[in-house]
Protein backbone atom coordinates (compact mmCIF):
# COMPACT_ATOMS: atom_id res chain seq x y z
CA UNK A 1 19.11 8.99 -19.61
CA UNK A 2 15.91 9.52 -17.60
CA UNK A 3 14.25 12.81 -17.45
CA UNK A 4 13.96 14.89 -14.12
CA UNK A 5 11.62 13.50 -11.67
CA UNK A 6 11.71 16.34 -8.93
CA UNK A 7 8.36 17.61 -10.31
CA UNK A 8 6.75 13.88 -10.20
CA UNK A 9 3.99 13.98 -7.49
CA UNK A 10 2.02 11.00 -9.23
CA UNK A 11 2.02 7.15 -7.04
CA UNK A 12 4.21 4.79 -9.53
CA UNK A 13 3.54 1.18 -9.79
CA UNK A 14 6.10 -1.02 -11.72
CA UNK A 15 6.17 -4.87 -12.70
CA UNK A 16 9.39 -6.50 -12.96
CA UNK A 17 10.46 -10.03 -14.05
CA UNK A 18 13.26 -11.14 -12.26
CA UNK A 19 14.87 -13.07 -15.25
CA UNK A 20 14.71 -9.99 -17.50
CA UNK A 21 17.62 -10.16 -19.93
CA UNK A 22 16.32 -6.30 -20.91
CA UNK A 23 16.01 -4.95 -17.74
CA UNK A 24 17.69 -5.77 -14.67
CA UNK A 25 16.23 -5.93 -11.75
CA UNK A 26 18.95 -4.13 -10.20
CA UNK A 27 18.29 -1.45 -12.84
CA UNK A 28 14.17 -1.22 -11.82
CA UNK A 29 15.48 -0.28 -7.74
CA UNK A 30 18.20 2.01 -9.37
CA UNK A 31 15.21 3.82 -10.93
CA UNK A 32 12.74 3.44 -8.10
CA UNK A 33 15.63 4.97 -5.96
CA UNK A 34 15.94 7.60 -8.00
CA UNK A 35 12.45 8.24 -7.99
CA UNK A 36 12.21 8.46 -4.92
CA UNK A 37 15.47 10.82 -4.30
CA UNK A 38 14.04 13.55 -6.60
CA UNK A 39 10.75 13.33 -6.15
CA UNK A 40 9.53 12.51 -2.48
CA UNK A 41 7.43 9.61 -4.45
CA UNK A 42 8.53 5.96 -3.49
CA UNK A 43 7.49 3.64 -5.81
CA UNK A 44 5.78 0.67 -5.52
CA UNK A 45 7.93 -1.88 -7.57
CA UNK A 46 6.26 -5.85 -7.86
CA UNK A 47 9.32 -8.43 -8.89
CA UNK A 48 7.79 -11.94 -10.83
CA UNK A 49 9.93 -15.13 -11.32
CA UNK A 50 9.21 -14.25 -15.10
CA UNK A 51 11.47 -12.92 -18.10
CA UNK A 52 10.91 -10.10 -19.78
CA UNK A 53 7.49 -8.63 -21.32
CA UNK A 54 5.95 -12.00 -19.33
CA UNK A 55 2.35 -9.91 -19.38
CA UNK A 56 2.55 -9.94 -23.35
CA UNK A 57 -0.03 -12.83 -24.22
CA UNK A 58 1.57 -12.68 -27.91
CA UNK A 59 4.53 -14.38 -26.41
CA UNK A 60 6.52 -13.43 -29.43
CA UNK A 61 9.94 -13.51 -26.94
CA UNK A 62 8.72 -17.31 -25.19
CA UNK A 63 7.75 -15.05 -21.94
CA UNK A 64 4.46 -14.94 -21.41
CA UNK A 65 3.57 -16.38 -17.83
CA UNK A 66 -0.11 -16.22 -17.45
CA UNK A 67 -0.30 -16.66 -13.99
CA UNK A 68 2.04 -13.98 -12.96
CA UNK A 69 -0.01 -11.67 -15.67
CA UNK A 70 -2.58 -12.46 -14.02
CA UNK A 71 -1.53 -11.51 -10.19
CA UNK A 72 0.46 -8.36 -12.20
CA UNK A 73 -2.83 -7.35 -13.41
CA UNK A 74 -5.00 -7.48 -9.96
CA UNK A 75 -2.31 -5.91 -8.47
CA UNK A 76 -2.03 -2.82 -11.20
CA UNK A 77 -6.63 -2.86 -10.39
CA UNK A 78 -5.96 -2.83 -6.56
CA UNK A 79 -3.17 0.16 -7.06
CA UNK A 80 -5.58 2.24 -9.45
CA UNK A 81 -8.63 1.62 -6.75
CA UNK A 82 -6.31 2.88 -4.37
CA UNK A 83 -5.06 6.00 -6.09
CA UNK A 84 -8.06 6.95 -8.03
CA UNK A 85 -11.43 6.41 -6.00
């Protein structure tokens, strides 16, 4: 169950993999949808031909894709230049 997100006035960025076992894809747009629904806020959602937690450079679940951590990471920089300057 996800709170209530009519008060959320805040962007959202998320980073998906698209072979997440943990969570779908289809799950991630469900949410984003919702998002957007009760807030007014439409996220901005990034999808990576990675599994889940492919950022984690522990790789404890085989996952970790450095190059799409890496374009996940300058696009999370871009988004908080954006948002925050």
């Amino acid at each position: 169950d996800y709170p209530d997100m009519s008060g959320l006035t805040a962007p959202v960025l998320g980073h998906f993999g698209e072979e997440d076992g943990f969570t779908a894809p289809e799950a991630a747009r469900a949410l984003a949808e919702r998002i957007q629904k009760e807030s007014g806020v439409t996220p901005q959602l990034h999808f990576y031909p990675a599994g889940h937690a492919f950022f984690n450079d522990e790789n404890l679940l085989g996952t970790h894709d450095p190059e799409q951590a890496k374009l996940a990471w300058t696009r999370t920089v871009e988004f908080l230049r954006q948002h925050l300057s």
